[in-house]
C-alpha atoms as a PDB file:
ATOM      1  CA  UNK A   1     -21.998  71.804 100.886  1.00  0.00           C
ATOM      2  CA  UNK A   2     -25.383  73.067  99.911  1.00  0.00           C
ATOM      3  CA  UNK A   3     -26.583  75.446 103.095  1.00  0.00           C
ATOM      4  CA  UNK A   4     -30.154  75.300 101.758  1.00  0.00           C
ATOM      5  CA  UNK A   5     -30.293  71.637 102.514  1.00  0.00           C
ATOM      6  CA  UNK A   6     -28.318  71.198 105.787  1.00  0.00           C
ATOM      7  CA  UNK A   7     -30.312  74.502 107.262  1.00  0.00           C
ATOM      8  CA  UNK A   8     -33.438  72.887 106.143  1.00  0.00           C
ATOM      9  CA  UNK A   9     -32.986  69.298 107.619  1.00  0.00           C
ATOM     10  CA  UNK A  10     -31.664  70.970 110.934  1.00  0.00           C
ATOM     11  CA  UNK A  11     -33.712  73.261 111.355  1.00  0.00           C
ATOM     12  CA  UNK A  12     -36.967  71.134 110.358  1.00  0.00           C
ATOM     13  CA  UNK A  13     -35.678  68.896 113.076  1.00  0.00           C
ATOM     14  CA  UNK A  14     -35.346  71.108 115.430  1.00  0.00           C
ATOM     15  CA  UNK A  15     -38.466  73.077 115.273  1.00  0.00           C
ATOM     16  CA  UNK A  16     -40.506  69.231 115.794  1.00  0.00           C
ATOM     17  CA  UNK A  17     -37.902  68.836 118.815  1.00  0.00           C
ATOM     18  CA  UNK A  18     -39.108  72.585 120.177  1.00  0.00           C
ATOM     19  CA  UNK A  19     -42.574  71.304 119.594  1.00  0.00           C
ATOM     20  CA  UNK A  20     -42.725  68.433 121.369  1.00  0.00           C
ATOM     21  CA  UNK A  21     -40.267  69.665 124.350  1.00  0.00           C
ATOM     22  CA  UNK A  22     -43.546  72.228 124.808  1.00  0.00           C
ATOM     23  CA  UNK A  23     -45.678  70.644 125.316  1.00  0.00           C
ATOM     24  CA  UNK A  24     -43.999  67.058 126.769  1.00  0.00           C
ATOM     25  CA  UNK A  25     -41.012  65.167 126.864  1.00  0.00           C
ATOM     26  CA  UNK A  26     -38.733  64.279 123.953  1.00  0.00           C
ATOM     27  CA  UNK A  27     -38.548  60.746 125.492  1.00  0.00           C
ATOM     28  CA  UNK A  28     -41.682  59.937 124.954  1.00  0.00           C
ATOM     29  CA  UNK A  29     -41.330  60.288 121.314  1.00  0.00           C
ATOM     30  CA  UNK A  30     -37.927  57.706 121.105  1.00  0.00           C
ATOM     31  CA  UNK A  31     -38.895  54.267 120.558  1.00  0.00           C
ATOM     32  CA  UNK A  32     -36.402  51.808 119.034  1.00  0.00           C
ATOM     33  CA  UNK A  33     -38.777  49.243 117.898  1.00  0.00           C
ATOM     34  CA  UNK A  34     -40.880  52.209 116.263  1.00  0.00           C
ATOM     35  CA  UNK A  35     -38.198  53.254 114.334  1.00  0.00           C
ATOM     36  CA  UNK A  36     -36.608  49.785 113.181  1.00  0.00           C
ATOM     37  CA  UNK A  37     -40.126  49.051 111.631  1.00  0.00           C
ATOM     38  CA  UNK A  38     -40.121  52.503 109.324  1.00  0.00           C
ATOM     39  CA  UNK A  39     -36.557  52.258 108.907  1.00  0.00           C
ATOM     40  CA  UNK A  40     -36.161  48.807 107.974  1.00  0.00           C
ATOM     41  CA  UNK A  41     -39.479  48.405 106.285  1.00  0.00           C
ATOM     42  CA  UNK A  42     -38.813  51.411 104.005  1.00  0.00           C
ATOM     43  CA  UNK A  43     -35.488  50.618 102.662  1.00  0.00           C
ATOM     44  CA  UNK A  44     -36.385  46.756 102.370  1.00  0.00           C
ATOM     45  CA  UNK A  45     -39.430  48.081 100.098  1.00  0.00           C
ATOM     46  CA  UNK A  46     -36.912  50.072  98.064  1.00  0.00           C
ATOM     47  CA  UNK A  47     -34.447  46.637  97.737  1.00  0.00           C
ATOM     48  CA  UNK A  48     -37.259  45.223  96.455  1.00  0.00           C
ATOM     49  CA  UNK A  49     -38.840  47.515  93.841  1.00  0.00           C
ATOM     50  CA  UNK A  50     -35.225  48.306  92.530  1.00  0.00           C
ATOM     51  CA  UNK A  51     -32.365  45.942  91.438  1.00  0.00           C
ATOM     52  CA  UNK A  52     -29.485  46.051  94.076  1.00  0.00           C
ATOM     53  CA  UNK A  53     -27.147  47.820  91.535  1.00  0.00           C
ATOM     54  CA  UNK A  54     -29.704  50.559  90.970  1.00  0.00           C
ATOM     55  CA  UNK A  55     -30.095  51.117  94.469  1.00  0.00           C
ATOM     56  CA  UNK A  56     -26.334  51.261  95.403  1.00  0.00           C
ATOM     57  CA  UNK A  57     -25.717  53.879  92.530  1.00  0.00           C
ATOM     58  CA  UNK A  58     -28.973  55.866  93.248  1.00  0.00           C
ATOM     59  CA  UNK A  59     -27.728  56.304  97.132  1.00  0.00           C
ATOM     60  CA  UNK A  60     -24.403  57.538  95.740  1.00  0.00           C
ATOM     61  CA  UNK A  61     -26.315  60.476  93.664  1.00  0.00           C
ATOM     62  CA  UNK A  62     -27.831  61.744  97.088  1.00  0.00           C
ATOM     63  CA  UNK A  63     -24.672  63.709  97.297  1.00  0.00           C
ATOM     64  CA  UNK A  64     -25.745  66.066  94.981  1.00  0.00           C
ATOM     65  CA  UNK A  65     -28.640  67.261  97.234  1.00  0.00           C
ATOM     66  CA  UNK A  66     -26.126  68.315  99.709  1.00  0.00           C
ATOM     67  CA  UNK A  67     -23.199  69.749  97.611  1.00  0.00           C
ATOM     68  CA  UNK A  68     -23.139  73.200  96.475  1.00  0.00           C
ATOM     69  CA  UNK A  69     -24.969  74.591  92.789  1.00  0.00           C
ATOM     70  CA  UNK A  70     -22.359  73.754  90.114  1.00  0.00           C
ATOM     71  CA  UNK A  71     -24.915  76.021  88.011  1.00  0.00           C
ATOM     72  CA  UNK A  72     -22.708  77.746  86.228  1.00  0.00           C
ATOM     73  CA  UNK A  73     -24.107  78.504  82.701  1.00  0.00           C
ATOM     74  CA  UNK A  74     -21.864  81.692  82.035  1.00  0.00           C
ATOM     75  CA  UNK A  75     -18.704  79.668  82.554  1.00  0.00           C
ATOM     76  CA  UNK A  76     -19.826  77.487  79.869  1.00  0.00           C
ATOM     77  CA  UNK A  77     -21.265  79.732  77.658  1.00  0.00           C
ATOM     78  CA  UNK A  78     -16.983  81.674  77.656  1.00  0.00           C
ATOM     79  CA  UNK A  79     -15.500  78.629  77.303  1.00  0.00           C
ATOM     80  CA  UNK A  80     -17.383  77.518  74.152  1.00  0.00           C
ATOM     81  CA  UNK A  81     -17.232  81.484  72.990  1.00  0.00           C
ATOM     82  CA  UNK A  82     -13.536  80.657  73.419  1.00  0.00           C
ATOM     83  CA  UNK A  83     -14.200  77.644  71.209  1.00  0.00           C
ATOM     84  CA  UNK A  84     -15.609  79.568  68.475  1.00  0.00           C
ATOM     85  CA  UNK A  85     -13.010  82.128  68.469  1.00  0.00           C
ATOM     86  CA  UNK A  86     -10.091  79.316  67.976  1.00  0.00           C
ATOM     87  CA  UNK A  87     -11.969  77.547  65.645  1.00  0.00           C
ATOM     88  CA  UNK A  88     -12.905  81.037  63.528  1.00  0.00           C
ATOM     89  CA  UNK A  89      -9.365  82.057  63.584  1.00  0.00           C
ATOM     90  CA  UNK A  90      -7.161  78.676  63.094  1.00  0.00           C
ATOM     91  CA  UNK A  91     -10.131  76.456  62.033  1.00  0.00           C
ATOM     92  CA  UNK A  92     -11.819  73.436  63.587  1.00  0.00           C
ATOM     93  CA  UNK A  93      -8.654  71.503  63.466  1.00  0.00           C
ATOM     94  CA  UNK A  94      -7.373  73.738  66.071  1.00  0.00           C
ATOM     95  CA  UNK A  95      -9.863  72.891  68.605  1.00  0.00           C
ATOM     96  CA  UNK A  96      -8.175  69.724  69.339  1.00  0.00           C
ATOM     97  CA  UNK A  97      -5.414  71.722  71.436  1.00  0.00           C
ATOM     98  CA  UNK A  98      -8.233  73.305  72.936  1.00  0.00           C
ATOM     99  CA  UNK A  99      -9.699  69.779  74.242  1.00  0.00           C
ATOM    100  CA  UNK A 100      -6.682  69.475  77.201  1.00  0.00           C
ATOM    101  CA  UNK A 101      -8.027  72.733  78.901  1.00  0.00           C
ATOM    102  CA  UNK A 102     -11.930  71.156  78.544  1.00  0.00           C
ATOM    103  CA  UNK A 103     -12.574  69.610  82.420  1.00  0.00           C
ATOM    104  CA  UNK A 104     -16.280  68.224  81.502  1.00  0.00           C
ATOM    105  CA  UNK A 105     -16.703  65.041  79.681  1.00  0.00           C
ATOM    106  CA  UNK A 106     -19.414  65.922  77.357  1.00  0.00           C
ATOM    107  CA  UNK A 107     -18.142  68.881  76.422  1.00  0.00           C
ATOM    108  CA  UNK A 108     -14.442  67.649  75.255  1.00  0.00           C
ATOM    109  CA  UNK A 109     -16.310  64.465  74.038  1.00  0.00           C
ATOM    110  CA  UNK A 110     -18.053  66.940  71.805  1.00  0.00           C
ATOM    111  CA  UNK A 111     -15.057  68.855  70.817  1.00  0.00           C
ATOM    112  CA  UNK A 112     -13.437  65.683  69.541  1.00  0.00           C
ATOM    113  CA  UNK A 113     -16.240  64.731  67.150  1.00  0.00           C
ATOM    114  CA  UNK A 114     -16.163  67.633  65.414  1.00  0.00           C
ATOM    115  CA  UNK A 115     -11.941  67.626  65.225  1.00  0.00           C
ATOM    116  CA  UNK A 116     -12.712  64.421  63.619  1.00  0.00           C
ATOM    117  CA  UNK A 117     -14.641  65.463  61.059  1.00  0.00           C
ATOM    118  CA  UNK A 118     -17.905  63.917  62.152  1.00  0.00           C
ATOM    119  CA  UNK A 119     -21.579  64.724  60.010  1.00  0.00           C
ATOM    120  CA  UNK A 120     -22.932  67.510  61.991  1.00  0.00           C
ATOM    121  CA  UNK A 121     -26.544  65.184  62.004  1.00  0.00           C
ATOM    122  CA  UNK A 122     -24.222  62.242  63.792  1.00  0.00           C
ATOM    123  CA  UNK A 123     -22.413  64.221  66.259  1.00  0.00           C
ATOM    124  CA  UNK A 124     -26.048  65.870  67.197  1.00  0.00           C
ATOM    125  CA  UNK A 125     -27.526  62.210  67.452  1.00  0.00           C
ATOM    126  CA  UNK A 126     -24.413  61.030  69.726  1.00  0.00           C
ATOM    127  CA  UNK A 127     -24.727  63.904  72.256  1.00  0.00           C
ATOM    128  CA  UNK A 128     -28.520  63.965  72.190  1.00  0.00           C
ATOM    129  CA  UNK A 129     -28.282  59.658  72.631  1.00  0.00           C
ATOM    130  CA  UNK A 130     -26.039  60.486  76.013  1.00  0.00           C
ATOM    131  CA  UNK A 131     -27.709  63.317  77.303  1.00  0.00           C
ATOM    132  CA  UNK A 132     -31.355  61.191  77.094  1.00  0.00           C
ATOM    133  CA  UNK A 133     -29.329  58.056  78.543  1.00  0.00           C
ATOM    134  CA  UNK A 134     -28.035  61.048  81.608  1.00  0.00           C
ATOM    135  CA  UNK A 135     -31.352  62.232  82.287  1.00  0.00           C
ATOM    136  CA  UNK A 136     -32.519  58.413  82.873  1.00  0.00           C
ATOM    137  CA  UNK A 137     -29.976  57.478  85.356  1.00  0.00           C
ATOM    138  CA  UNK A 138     -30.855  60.990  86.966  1.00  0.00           C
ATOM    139  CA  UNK A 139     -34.336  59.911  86.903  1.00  0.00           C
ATOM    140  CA  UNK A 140     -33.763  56.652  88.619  1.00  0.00           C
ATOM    141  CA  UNK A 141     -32.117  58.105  91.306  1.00  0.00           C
ATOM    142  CA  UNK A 142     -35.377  60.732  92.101  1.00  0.00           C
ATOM    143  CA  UNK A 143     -37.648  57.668  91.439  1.00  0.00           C
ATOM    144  CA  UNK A 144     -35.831  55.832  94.218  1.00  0.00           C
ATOM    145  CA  UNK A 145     -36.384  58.951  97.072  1.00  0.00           C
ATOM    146  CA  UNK A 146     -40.016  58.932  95.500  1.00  0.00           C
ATOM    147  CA  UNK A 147     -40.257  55.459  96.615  1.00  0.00           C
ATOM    148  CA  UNK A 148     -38.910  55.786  99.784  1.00  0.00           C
ATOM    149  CA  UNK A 149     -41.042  58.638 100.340  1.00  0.00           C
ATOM    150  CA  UNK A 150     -44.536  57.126  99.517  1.00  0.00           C
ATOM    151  CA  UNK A 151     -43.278  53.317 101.845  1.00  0.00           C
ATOM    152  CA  UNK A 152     -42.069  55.575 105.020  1.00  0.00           C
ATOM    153  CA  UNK A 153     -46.026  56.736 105.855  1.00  0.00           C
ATOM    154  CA  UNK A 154     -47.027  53.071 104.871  1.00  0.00           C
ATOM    155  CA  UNK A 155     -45.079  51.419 107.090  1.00  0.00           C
ATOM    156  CA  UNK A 156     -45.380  54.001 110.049  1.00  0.00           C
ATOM    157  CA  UNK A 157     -49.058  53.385 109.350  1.00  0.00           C
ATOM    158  CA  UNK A 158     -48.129  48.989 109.628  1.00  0.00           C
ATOM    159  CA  UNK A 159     -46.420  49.813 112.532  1.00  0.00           C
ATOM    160  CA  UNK A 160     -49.324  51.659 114.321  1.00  0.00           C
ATOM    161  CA  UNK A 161     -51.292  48.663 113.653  1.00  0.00           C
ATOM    162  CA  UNK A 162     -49.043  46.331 115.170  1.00  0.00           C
ATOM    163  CA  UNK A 163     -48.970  48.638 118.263  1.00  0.00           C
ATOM    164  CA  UNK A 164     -52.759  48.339 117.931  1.00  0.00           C
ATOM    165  CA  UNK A 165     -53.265  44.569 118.114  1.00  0.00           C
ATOM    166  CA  UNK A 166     -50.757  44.538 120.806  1.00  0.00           C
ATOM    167  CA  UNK A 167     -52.485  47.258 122.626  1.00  0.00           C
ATOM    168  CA  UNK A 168     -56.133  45.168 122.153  1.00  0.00           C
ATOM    169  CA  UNK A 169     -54.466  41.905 123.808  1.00  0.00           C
ATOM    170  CA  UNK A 170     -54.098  43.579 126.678  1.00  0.00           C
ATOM    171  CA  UNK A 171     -57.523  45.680 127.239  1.00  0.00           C
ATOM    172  CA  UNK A 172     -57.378  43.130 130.370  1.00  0.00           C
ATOM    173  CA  UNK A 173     -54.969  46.149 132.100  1.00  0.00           C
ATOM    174  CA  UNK A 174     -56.464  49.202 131.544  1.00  0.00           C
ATOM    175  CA  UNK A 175     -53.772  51.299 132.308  1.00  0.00           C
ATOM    176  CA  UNK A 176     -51.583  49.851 129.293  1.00  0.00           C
ATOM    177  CA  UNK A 177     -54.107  51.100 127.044  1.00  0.00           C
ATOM    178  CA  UNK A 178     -52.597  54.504 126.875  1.00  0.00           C
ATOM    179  CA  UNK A 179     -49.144  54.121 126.644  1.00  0.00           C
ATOM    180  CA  UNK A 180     -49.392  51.279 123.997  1.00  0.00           C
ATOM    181  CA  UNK A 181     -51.375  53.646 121.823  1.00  0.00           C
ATOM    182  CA  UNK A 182     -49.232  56.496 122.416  1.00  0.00           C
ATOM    183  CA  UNK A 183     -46.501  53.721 121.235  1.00  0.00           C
ATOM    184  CA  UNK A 184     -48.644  52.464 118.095  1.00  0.00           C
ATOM    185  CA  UNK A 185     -48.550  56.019 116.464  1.00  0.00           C
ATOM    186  CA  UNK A 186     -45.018  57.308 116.880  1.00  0.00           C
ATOM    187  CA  UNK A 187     -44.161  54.567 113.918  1.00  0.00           C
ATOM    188  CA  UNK A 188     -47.202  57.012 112.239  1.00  0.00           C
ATOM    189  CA  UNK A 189     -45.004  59.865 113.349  1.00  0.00           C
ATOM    190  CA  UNK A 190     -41.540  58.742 112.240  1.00  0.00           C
ATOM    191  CA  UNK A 191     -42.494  57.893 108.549  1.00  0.00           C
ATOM    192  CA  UNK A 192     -44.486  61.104 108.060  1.00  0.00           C
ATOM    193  CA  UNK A 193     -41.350  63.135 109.548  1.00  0.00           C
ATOM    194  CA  UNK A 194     -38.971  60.942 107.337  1.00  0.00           C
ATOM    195  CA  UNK A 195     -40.961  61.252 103.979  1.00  0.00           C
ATOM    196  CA  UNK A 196     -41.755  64.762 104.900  1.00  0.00           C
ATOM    197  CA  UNK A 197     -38.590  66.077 105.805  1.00  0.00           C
ATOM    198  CA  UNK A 198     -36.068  64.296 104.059  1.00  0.00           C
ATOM    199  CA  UNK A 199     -37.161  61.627 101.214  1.00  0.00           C
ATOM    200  CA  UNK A 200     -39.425  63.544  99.201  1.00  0.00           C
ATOM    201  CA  UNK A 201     -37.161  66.981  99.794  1.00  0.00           C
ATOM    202  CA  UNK A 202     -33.865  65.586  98.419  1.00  0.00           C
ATOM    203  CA  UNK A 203     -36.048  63.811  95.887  1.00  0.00           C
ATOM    204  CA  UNK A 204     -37.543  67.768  94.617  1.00  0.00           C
ATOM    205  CA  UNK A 205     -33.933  69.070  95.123  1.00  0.00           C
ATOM    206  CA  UNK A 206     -32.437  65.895  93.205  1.00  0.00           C
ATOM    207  CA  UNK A 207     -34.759  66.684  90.165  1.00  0.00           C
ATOM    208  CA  UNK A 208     -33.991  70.582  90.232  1.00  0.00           C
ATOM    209  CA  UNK A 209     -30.310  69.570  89.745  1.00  0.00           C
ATOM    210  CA  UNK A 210     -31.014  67.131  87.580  1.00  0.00           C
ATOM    211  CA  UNK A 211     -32.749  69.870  85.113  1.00  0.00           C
ATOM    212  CA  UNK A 212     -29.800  72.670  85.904  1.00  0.00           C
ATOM    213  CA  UNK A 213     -27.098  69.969  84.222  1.00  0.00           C
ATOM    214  CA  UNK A 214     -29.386  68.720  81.709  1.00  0.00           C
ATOM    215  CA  UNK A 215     -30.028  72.727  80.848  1.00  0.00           C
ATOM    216  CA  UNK A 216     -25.931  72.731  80.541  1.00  0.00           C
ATOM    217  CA  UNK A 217     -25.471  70.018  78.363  1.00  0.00           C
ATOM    218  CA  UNK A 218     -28.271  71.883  76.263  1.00  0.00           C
ATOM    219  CA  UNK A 219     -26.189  74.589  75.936  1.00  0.00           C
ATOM    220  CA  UNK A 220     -23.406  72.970  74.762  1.00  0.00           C
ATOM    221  CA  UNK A 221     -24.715  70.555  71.866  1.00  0.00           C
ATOM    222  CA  UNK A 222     -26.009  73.862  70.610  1.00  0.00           C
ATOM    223  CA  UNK A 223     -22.899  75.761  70.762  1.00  0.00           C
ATOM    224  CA  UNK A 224     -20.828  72.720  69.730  1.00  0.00           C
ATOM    225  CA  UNK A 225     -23.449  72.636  66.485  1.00  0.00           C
ATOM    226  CA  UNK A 226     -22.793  76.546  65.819  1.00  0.00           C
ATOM    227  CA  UNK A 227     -19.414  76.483  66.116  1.00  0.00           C
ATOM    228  CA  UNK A 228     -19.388  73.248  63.624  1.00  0.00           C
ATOM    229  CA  UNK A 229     -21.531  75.142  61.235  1.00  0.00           C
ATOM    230  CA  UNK A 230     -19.430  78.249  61.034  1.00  0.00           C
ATOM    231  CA  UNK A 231     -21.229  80.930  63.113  1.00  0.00           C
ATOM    232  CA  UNK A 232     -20.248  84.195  64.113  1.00  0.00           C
ATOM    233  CA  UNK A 233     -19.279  83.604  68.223  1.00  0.00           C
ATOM    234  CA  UNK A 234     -21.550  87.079  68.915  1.00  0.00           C
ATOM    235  CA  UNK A 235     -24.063  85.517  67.547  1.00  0.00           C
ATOM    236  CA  UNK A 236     -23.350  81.953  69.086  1.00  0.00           C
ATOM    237  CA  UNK A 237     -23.516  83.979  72.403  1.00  0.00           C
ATOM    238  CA  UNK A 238     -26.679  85.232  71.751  1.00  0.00           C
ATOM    239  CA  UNK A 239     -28.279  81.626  70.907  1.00  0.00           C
ATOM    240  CA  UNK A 240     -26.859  80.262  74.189  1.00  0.00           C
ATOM    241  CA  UNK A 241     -28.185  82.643  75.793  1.00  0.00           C
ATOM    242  CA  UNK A 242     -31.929  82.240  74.651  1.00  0.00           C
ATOM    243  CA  UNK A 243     -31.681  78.996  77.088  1.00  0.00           C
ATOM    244  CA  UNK A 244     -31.721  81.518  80.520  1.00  0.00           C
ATOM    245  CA  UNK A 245     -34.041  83.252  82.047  1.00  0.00           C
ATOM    246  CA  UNK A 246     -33.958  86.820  81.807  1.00  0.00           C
ATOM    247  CA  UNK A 247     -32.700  87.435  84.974  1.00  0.00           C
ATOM    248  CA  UNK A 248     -29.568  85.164  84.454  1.00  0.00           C
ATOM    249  CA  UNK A 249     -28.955  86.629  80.827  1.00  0.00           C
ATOM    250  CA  UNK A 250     -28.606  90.378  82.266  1.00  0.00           C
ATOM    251  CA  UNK A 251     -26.309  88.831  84.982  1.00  0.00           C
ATOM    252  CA  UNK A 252     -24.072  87.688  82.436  1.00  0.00           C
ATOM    253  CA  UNK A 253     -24.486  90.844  80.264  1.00  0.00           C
ATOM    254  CA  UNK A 254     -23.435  93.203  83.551  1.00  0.00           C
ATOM    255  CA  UNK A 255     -20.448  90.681  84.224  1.00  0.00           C
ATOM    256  CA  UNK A 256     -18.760  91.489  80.566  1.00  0.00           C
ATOM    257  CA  UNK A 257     -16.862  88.497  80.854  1.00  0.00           C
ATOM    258  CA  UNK A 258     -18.813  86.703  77.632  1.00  0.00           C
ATOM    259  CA  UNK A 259     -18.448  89.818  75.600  1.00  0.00           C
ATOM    260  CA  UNK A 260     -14.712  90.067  76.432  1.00  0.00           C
ATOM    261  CA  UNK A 261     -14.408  86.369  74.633  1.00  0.00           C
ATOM    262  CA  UNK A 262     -16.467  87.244  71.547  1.00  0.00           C
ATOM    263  CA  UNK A 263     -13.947  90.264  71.051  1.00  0.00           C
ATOM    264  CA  UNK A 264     -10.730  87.673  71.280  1.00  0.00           C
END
């Protein structure tokens, strides 16, 4: 699980609870009817704008606001350094051994075109295709949270107008007046707290992941393409690792665990 995300829901949570409980009582702030309208408005805007296939795989990428950075760039950087080294010493041929130790997709799916023999300009075009056709699914799922978070403040903001025409019916009982208003902008409340909190949050953290695996698969076309052409692996390191930040390259450098698979 990704602590950055749980510790930030919870704890964004609780600091509104500690607010209101300081000032007055949490029950104040719970009304069912309230939170049915945000709710149910919000995700019934979301059916609408999306088809119902999109939405049920978009919900299913949420997971990967919550699980834990599988950021690993110096894992993938060895393993195609390991690549190079097989295919320098015992060819590309070789590499197809190499494939059953491969756990990502793209990667091994790589791998295989070159085994086969496959014009360095195709097997560029065929990973580039899939990586653009991964980034749009990855887009569709942020575009959905964007969604939600933009209709959650609308409809808290329908909902305090319902609770205002109710409240105006009954200006005949002046002491109604201020709990129905208090009523008409808690839906206000819940769909600010909703978008603010978690829609538009897991959508920035959904696009930050989406960038870290894109990054990856970056990484490897390249290194797939060196290895291909014939490079040196020291020098295939040092192209892969033009793609980090400085801060990220030295980590790898200090670790020793790249250079120990160019010297295979």
């Amino acid at each position: 699980m990704d602590l950055a995300t749980i510790i930030g829901i919870v704890s964004g949570l609780l600091l509104v609870v500690w607010g209101i409980l300081g000032k007055g009582s949490l029950s104040w702030f719970l009304d069912f009817s309230s939170f049915l309208i945000v709710i149910g408005g919000t995700i019934a805007a979301t059916f609408v704008s999306f088809p119902l296939d999109k939405v049920l795989a978009s919900f299913k990428v949420v997971k990967k606001a919550f699980s834990t950075n599988g950021f690993q760039p110096g894992s993938v950087i060895n393993k195609i350094i390991d690549l190079a080294n097989v295919a320098r010493r015992e060819g590309l041929l070789a590499l197809e051994e190499a494939v059953e130790d491969i756990n990502d997709e793209f990667l091994q799916k790589g791998v295989m075109l070159i085994v086969d023999g496959t014009d360095p300009e195709l097997v560029k075009n065929i990973l580039e295709t899939e990586l653009s056709f991964l980034e749009e699914r990855h887009s569709e799922g942020k575009s959905l949270f964007d969604m939600m978070g933009t209709m959650a403040p609308a409809f808290g903001m329908i909902g305090t107008l319902i609770g205002l025409v109710i409240m105006l019916k009954q200006l005949d009982d002046p002491k109604s007046i201020g709990p129905s208003m208090a009523v008409a902008l808690i839906t206000t409340f819940y769909g600010s707290l909703l978008a603010n909190l978690i829609f538009v949050p897991i959508s920035k953290k959904l696009k930050i992941r989406s960038r870290e695996e894109i990054l990856l698969k970056e990484i490897m076309i390249e290194g797939l393409l060196s290895i291909q052409a014939g490079e040196n692996p020291r020098i295939i390191e040092e192209k892969l690792k033009a793609f980090l930040p400085p801060a990220i390259r030295k980590s790898l450098s200090n670790d020793g665990k790249t250079e120990a698979g160019v010297n295979e």
